[in-house]
Protein backbone atom coordinates (compact mmCIF):
# COMPACT_ATOMS: atom_id res chain seq x y z
CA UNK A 1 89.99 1.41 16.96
CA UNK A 2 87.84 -1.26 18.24
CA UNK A 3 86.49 -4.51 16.82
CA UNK A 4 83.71 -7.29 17.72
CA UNK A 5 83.84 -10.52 16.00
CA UNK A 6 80.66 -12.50 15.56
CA UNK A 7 80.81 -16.08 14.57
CA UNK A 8 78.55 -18.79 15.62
CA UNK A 9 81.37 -21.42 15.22
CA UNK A 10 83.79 -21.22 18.38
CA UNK A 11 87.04 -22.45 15.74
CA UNK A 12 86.13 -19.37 14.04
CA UNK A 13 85.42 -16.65 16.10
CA UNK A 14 89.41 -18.10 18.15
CA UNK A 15 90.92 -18.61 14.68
CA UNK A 16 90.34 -14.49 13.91
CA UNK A 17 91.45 -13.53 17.22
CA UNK A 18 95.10 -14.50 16.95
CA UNK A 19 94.90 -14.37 12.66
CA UNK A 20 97.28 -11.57 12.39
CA UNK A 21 98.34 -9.03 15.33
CA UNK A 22 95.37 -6.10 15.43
CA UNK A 23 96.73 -3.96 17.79
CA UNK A 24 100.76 -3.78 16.39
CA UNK A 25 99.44 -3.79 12.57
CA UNK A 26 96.45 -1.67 12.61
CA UNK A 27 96.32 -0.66 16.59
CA UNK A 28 92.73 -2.34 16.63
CA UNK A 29 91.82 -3.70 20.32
CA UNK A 30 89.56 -6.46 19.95
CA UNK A 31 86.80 -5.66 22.66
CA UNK A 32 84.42 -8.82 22.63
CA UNK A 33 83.12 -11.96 20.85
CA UNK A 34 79.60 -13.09 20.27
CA UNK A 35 78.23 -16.23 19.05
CA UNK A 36 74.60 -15.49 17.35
CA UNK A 37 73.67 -12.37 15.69
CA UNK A 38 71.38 -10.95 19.19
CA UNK A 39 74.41 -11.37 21.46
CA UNK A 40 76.23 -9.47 18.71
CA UNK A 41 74.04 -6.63 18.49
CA UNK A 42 73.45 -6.71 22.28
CA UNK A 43 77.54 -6.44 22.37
CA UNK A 44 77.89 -3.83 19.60
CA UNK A 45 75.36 -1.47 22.05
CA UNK A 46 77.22 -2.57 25.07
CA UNK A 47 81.00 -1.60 23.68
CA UNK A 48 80.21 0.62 20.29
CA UNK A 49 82.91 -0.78 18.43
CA UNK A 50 84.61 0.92 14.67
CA UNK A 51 84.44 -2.47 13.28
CA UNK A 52 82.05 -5.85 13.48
CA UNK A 53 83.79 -8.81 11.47
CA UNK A 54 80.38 -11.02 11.25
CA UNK A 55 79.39 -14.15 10.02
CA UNK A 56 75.69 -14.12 8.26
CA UNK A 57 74.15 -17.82 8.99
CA UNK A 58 74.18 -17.79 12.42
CA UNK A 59 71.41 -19.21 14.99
CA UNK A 60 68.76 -16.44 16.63
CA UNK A 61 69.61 -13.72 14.69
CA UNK A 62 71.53 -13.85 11.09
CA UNK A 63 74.62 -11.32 10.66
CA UNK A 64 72.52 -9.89 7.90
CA UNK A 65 69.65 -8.95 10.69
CA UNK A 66 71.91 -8.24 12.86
CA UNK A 67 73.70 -5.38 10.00
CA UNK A 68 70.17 -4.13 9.93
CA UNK A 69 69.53 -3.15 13.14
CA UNK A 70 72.86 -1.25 13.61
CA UNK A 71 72.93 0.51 10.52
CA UNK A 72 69.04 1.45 11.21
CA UNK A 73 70.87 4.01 13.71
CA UNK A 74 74.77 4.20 13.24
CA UNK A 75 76.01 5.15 9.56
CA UNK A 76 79.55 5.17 10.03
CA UNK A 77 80.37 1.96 12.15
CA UNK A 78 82.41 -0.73 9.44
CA UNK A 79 80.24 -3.72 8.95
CA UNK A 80 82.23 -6.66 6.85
CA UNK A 81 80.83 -9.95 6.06
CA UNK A 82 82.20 -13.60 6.22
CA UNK A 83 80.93 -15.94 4.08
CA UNK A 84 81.30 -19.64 2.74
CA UNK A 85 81.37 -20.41 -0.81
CA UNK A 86 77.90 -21.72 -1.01
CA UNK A 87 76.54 -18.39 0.73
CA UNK A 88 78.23 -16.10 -1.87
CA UNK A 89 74.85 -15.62 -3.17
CA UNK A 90 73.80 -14.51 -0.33
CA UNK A 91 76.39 -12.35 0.72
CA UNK A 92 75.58 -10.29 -2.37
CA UNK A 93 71.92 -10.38 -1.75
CA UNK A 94 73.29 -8.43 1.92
CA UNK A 95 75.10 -5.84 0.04
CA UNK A 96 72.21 -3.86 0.40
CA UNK A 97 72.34 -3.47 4.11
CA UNK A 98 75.03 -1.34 2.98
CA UNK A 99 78.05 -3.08 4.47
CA UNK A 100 81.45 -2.25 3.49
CA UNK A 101 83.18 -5.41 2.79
CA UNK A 102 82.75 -9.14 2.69
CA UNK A 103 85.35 -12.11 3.12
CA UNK A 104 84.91 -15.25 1.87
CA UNK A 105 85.89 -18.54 4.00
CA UNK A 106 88.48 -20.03 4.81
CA UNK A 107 89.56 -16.24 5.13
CA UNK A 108 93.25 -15.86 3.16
CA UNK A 109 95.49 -13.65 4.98
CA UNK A 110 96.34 -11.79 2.53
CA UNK A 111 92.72 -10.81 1.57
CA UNK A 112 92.07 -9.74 5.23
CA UNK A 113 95.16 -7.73 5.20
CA UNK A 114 94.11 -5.98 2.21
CA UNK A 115 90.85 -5.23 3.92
CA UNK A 116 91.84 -4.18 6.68
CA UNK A 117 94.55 -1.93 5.30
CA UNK A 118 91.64 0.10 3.19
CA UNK A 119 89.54 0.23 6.44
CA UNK A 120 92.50 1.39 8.34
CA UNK A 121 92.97 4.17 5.76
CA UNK A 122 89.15 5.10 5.32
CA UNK A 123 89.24 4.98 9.39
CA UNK A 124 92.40 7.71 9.37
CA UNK A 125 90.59 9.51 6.85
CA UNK A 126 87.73 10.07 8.78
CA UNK A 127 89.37 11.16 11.86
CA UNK A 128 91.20 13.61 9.77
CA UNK A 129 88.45 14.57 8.70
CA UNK A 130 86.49 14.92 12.20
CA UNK A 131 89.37 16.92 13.03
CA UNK A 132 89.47 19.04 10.80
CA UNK A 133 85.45 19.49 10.64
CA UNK A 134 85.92 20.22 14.56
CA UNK A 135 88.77 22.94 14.08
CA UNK A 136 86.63 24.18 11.36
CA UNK A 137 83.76 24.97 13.84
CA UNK A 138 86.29 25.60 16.24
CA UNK A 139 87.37 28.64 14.31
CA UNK A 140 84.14 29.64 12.97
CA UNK A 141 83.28 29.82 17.20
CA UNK A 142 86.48 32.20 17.50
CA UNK A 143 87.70 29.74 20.06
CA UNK A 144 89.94 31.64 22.36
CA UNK A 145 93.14 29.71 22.43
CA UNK A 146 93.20 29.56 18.53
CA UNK A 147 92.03 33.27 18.22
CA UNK A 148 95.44 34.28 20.06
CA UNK A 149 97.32 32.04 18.07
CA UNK A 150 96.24 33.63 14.62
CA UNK A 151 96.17 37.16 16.06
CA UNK A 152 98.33 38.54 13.23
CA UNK A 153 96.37 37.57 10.14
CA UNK A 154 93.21 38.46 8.35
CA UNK A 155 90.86 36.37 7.09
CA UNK A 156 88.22 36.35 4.54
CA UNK A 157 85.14 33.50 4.13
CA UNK A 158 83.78 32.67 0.71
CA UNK A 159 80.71 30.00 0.42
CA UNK A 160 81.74 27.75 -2.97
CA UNK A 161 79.80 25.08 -4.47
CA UNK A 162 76.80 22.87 -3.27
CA UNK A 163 78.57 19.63 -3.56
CA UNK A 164 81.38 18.53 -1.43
CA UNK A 165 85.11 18.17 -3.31
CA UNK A 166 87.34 15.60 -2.67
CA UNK A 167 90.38 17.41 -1.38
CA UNK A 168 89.50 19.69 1.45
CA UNK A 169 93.02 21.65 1.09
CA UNK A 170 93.93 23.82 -1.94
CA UNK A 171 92.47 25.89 -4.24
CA UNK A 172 94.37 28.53 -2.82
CA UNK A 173 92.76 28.60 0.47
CA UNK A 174 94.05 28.15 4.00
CA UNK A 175 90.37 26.14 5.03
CA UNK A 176 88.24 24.74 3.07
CA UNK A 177 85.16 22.26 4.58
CA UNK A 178 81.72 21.15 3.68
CA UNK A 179 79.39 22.85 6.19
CA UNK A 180 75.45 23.68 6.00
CA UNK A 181 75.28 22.20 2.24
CA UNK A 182 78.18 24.63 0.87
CA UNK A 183 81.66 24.25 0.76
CA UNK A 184 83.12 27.19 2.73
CA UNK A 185 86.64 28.16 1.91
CA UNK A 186 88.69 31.09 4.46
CA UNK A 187 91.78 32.75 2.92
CA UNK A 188 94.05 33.50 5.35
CA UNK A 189 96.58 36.83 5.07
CA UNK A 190 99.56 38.05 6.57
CA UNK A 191 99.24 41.19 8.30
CA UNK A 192 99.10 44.03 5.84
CA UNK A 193 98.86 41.75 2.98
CA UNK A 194 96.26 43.13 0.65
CA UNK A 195 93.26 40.39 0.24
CA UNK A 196 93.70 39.08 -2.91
CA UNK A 197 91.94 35.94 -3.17
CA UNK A 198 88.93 36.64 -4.75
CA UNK A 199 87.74 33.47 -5.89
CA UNK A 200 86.79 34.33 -9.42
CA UNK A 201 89.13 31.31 -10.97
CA UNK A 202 87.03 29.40 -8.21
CA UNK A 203 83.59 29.38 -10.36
CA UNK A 204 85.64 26.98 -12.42
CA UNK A 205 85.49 24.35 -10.12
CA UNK A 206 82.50 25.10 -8.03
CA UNK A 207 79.76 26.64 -9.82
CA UNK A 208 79.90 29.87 -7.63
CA UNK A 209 81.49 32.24 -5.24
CA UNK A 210 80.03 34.49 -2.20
CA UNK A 211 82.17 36.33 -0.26
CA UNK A 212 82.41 38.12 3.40
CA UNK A 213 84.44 41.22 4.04
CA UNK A 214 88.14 40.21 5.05
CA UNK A 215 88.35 41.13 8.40
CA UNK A 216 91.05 41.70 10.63
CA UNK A 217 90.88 39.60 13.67
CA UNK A 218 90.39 35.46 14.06
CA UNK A 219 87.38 36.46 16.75
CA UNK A 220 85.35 38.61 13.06
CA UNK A 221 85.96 35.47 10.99
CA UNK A 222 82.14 34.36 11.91
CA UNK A 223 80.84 37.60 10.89
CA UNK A 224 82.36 37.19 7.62
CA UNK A 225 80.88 33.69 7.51
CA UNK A 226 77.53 35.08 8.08
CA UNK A 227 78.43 37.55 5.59
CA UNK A 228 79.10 34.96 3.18
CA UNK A 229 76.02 33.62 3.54
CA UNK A 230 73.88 36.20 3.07
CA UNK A 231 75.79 36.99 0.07
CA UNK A 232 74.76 33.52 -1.41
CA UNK A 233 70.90 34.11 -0.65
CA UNK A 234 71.10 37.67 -2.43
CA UNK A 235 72.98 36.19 -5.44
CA UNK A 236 70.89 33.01 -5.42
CA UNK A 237 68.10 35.71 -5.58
CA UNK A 238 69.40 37.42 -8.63
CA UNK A 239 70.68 34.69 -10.31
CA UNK A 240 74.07 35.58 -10.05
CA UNK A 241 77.69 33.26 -9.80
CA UNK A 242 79.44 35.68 -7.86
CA UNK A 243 78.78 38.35 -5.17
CA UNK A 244 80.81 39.72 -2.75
CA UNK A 245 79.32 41.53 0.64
CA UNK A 246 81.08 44.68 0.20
CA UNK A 247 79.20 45.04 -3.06
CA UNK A 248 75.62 44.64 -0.76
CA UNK A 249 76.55 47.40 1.06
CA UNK A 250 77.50 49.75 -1.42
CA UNK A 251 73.77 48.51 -3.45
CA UNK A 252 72.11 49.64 0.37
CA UNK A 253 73.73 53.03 0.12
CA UNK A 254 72.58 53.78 -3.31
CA UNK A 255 69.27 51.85 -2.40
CA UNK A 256 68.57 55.01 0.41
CA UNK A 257 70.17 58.13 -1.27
CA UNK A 258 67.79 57.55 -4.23
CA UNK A 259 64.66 57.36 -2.27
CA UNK A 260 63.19 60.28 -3.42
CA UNK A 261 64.05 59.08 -6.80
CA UNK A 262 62.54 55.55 -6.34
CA UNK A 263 59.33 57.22 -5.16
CA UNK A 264 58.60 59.20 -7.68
CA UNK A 265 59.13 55.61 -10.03
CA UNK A 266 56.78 54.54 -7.69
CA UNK A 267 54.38 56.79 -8.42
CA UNK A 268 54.82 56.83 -12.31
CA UNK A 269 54.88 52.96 -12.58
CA UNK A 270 51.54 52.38 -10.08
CA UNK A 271 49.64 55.41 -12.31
CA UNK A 272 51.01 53.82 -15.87
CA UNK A 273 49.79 50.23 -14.43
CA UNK A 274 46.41 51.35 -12.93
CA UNK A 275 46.05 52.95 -15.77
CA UNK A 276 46.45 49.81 -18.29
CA UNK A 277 43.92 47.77 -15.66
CA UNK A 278 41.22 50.42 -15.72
CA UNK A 279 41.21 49.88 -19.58
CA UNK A 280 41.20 46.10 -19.33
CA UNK A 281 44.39 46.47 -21.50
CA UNK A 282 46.21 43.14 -20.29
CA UNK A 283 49.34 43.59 -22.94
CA UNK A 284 49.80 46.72 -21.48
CA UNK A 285 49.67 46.00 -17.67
CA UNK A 286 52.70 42.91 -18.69
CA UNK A 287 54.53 45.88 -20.69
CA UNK A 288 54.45 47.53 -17.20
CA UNK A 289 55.48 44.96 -15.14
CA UNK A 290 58.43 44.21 -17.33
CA UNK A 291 59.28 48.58 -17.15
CA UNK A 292 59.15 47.81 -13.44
CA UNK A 293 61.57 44.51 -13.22
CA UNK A 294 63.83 46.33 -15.65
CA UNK A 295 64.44 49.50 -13.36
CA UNK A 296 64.30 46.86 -10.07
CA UNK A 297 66.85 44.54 -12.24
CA UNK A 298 69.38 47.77 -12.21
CA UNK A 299 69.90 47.29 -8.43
CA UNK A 300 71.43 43.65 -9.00
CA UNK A 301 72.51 42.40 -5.13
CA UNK A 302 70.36 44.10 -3.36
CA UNK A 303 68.53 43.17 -0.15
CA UNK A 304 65.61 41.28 -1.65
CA UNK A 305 63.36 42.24 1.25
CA UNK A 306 64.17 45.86 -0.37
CA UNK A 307 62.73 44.15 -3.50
CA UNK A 308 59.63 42.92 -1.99
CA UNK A 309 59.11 46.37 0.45
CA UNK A 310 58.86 48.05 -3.01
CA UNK A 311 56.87 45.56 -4.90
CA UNK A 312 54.57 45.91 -2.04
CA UNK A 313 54.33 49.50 -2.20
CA UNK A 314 53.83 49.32 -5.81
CA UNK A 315 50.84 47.57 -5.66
CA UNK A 316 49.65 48.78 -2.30
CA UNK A 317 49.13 52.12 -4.47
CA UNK A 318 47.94 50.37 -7.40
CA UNK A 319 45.09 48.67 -5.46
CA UNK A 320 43.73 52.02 -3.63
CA UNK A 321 42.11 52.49 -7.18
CA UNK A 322 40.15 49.53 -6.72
CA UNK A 323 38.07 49.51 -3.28
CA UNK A 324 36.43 46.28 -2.76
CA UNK A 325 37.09 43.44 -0.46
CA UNK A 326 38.35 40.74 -2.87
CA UNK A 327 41.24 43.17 -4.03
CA UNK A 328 42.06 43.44 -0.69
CA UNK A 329 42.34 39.98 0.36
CA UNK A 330 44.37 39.20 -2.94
CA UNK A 331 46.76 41.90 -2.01
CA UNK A 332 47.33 40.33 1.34
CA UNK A 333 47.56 36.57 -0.73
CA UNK A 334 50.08 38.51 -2.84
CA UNK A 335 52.27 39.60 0.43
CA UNK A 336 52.05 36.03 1.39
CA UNK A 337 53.18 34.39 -2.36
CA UNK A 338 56.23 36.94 -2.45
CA UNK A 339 57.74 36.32 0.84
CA UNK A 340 60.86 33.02 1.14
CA UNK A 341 60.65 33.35 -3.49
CA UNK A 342 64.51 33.01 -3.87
CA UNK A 343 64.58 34.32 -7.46
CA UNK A 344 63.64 37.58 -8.68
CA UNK A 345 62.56 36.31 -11.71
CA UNK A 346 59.97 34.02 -9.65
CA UNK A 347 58.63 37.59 -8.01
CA UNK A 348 58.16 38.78 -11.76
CA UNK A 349 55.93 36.05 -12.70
CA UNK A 350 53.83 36.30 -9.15
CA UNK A 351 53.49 39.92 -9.86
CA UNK A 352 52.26 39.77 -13.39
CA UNK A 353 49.72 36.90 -12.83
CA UNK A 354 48.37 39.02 -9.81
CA UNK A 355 48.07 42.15 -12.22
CA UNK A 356 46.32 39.93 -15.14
CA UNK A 357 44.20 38.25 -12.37
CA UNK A 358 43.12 42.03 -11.22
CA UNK A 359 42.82 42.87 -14.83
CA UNK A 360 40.48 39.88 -15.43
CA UNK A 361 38.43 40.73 -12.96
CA UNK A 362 37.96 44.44 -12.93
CA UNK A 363 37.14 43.84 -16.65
CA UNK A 364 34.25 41.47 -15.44
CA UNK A 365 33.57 43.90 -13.08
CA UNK A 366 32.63 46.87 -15.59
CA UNK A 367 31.16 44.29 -17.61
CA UNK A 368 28.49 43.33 -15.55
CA UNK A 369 28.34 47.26 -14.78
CA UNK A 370 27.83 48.31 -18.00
CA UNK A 371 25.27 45.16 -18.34
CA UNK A 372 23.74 47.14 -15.50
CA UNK A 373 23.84 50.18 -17.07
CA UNK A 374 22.48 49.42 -20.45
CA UNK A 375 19.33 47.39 -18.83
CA UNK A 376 18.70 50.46 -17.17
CA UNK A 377 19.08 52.99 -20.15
CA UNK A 378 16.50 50.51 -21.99
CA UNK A 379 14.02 50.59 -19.12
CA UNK A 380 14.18 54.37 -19.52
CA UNK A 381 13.69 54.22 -23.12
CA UNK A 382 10.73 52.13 -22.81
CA UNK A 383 9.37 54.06 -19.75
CA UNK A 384 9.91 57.62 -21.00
CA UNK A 385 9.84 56.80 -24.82
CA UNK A 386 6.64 59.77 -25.31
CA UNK A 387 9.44 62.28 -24.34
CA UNK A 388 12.00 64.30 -25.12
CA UNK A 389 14.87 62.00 -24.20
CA UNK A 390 18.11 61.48 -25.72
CA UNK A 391 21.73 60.21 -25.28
CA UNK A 392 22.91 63.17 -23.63
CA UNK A 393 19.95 63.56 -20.86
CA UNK A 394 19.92 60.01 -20.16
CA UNK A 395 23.98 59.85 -19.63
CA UNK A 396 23.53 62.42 -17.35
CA UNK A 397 21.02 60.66 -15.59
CA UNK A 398 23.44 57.21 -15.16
CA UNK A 399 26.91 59.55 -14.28
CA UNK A 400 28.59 58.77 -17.76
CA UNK A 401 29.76 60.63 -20.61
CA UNK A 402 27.61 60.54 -23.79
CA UNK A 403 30.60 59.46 -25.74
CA UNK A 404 30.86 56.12 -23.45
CA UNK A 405 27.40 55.46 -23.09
CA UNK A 406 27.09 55.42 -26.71
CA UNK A 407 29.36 53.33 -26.81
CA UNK A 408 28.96 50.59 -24.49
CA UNK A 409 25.09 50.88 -25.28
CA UNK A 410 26.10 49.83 -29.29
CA UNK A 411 28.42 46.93 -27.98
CA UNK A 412 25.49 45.40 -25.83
CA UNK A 413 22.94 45.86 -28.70
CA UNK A 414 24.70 46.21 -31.36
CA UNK A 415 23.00 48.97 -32.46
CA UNK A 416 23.00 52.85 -32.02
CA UNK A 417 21.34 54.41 -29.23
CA UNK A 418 19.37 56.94 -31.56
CA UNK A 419 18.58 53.72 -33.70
CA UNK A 420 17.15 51.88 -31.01
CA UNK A 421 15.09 54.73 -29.45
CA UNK A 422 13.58 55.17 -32.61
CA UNK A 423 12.76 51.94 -33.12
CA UNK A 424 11.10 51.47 -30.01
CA UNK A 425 8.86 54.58 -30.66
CA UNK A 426 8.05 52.83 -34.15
CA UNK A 427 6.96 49.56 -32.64
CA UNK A 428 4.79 51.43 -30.11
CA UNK A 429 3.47 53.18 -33.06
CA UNK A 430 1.88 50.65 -35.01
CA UNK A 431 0.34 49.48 -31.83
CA UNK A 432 -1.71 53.20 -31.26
CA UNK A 433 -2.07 52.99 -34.91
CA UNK A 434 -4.29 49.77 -34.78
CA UNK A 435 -5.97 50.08 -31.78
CA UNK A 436 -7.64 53.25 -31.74
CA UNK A 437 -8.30 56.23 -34.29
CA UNK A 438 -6.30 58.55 -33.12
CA UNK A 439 -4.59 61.56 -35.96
CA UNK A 440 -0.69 60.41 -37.24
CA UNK A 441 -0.11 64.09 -35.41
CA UNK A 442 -1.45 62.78 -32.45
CA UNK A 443 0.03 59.48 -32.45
CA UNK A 444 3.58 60.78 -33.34
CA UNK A 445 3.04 63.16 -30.44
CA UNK A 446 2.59 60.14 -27.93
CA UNK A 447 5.60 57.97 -29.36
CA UNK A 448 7.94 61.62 -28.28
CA UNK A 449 7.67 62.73 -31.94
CA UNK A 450 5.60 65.81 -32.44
CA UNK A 451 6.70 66.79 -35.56
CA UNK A 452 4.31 65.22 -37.92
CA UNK A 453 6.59 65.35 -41.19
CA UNK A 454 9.40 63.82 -39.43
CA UNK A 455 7.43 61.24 -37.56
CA UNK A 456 5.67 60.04 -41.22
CA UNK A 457 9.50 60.50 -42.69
CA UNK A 458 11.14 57.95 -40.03
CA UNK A 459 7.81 55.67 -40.09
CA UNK A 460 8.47 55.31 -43.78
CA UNK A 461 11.81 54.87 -43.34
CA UNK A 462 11.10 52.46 -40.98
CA UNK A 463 8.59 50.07 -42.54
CA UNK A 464 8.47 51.18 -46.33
CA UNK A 465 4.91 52.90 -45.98
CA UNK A 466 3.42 55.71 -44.44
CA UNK A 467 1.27 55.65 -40.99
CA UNK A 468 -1.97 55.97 -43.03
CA UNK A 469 -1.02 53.47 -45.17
CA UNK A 470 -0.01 51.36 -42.89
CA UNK A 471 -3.29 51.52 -40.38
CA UNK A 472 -5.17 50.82 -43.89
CA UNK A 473 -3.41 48.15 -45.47
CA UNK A 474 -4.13 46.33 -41.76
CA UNK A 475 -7.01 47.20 -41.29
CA UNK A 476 -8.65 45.21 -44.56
CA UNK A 477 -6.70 42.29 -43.62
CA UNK A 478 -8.68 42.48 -40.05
């Protein structure tokens, strides 16, 4: 290891140099001095040391500025402190430019041993580490030298945990190290040795397990790696603590040999669902999304681009119903929201507010149709009241069944067609009734009423009095 000292006081920076013996007791080489905190940091470029033993009031540039700098692009370099009573305040003030240690002067020996002992060991540790990170890789590359030397085992890669453990042996593996945010574990077996580590106890102590297929050469142990970790983004998917690769592919294999099968759920699900949104019936379309998830939800594991193909499909054939532009571009905003979701439950919500949305709005749709419709059936009635019109004629006339006409035509004016017809012809009644002298046969003849008894009947019914009486009683108040 290698160390810079940086001391603006010359006693000092000679007194550390021949304190205790760095190179026999901790094989540190002492590779410069520097007297101000800028010919420190220009040093610690120059020579990239493991260690800088640093005053902090120094002239130029403090040791606390200078601790700055370097940890603004090095993370791992030591940094410790020296400091005089009457700057211990200040010391701990610098704690936050993350250094690892700080002495107080006149430095004890025994305190810098100490030190310099748990740096030693944190140094060691480290390098095991980097070793062991680099084998790691190393094997993960299938590296030829190692490949021949493990040429007689198997090997198996699980994915365990998000959060690094302390102990990078055990747990019944043969490697275990933190890489890409998991901690990935490889079993190693003799050859012929059935693979028996399935890391079930593992969930215990790490949350969760994925697994690759054991495979039998050193140079496969990166497929089952990549395995692995495709095996975590299908169980993260599904929600699930443990999945194993092998189970993937079986999933796949079902997934194709019930194709037909699938298709014809397809089919049933997109009609039962189109169905629901045609009659605005938004309870029903979430009851068929959740008939959907529940038959999707069977294939636990599976690809979840298989998921989304489907999904797709599903509405794909649920939207040819509905041919206008703004279904189409939500369809394609749909495509968009479903592709990186890494839950399937996520995908369930996105699907049913996309259903509800395209319920919401084909019910506003036929809303303003049948708005349409009704305004026109009432221009019609006042238009062609003197004929012989009714429900059924004028349902012909808009392409709708008497039955729904009637219908929406009550909703909209809250009353029945028949009733509103005749009360139109009533109201234009009275009017030819006081303006001219025209016969109640004649009159009931022009409001689409010829026969006389039932026009006098309905006008009674109407407005408590017959025609006659009616044109009299208005005429003496004229």
């Amino acid at each position: 290891m290698k160390m810079i000292i940086v001391d603006d006081e010359r006693i000092g920076r000679e007194g550390l140099l021949d304190f205790i013996d760095w190179s026999r007791d901790y094989g540190i080489k002492i590779v410069g001095t520097a007297a101000n905190g800028q010919e420190g940091y220009e040093l610690y470029r120059s020579v990239r040391p493991d260690i800088v033993l640093t005053d902090i009031k120094m002239p130029i540039m403090s040791g606390i500025e200078m601790a700055e700098k370097i940890r603004a692009g090095d993370k791992i370099v030591k940094i410790v402190f020296l400091s005089a009573y009457s700057d211990f305040t200040y010391a701990q003030k610098a704690l936050k430019t993350r250094i690892d240690d700080y002495l107080l002067k006149p430095v004890e020996e025994a305190e810098l041993r100490k030190m310099m002992d748990r740096i030693a060991d944190e140094k060691m540790e480290q390098t095991r580490r980097d070793y062991c990170k680099k084998y790691f890789v190393d094997i993960l590359a299938g590296k030829p030298d190692l490949c021949v030397q493990l040429r007689e085992y198997s090997f198996q890669v699980f994915l365990l945990g998000k959060e690094p453990v302390p102990k990078i042996d055990g747990h019944g593996l043969w490697l275990m190290e933190f890489h890409d945010g998991a901690n990935v574990g490889i079993a190693k077996y003799e050859s012929g040795e059935e693979a028996v580590w399935n890391g079930r106890s593992a969930r215990e102590v790490f949350g969760f397990c994925y697994a690759g297929r054991c495979v039998d050469r050193p140079e496969e142990i990166r497929r089952s790696y990549n395995e692995a970790v495709l095996s975590q983004y299908f169980g993260s998917f599904w929600e699930l603590e443990e999945l194993e690769y092998s189970q993937i592919v079986k999933l796949r294999e079902q997934w194709g040999r019930h194709e037909a099968e699938m298709q014809h759920e397809l089919v049933k699900l997109a009609n039962d669902i189109r169905a629901a949104i045609s009659g605005c019936d938004r309870s029903r379309v979430e009851a068929a999304v959740h008939r959907t998830m529940r038959y999707l939800a069977q294939n636990q594991g599976i690809d979840p681009a298989s998921i989304e193909d489907f999904i797709m499909r599903l509405v794909t054939r649920i939207a040819e119903e509905f041919h206008d532009n703004e279904t189409r571009n939500s369809l394609w905003e749909l495509r968009v929201s479903l592709q990186g979701r890494n839950q399937f439950r996520k995908i369930k919500g996105i699907l049913i507010d996309w259903l509800i949305n395209l319920t919401d709005t084909q019910e506003e749709k036929r809303k303003q149709s049948e708005t349409s419709i009704v305004q026109r059936v009432i221009q019609i009635i006042e238009e062609e009241y003197e004929r012989d019109i009714g429900l059924r004629t004028i349902a012909e006339r808009v392409y709708l069944s008497p039955n729904y006409l009637g219908n929406i035509f009550r909703n909209a004016t809250g009353m029945y067609f028949i009733d509103y017809l005749a009360r139109h012809r009533m109201k234009k009644a009275t009017e030819l009734l006081l303006s001219g002298p025209d016969k109640v046969t004649k009159i009931g003849e022009a409001v689409g009423i010829p026969n006389t008894s039932y026009f006098s009947s309905l006008f009674k019914k109407t407005f408590g009095i017959t025609p006659k009486e009616y044109r009299r009683n208005n005429q003496k108040q004229q």
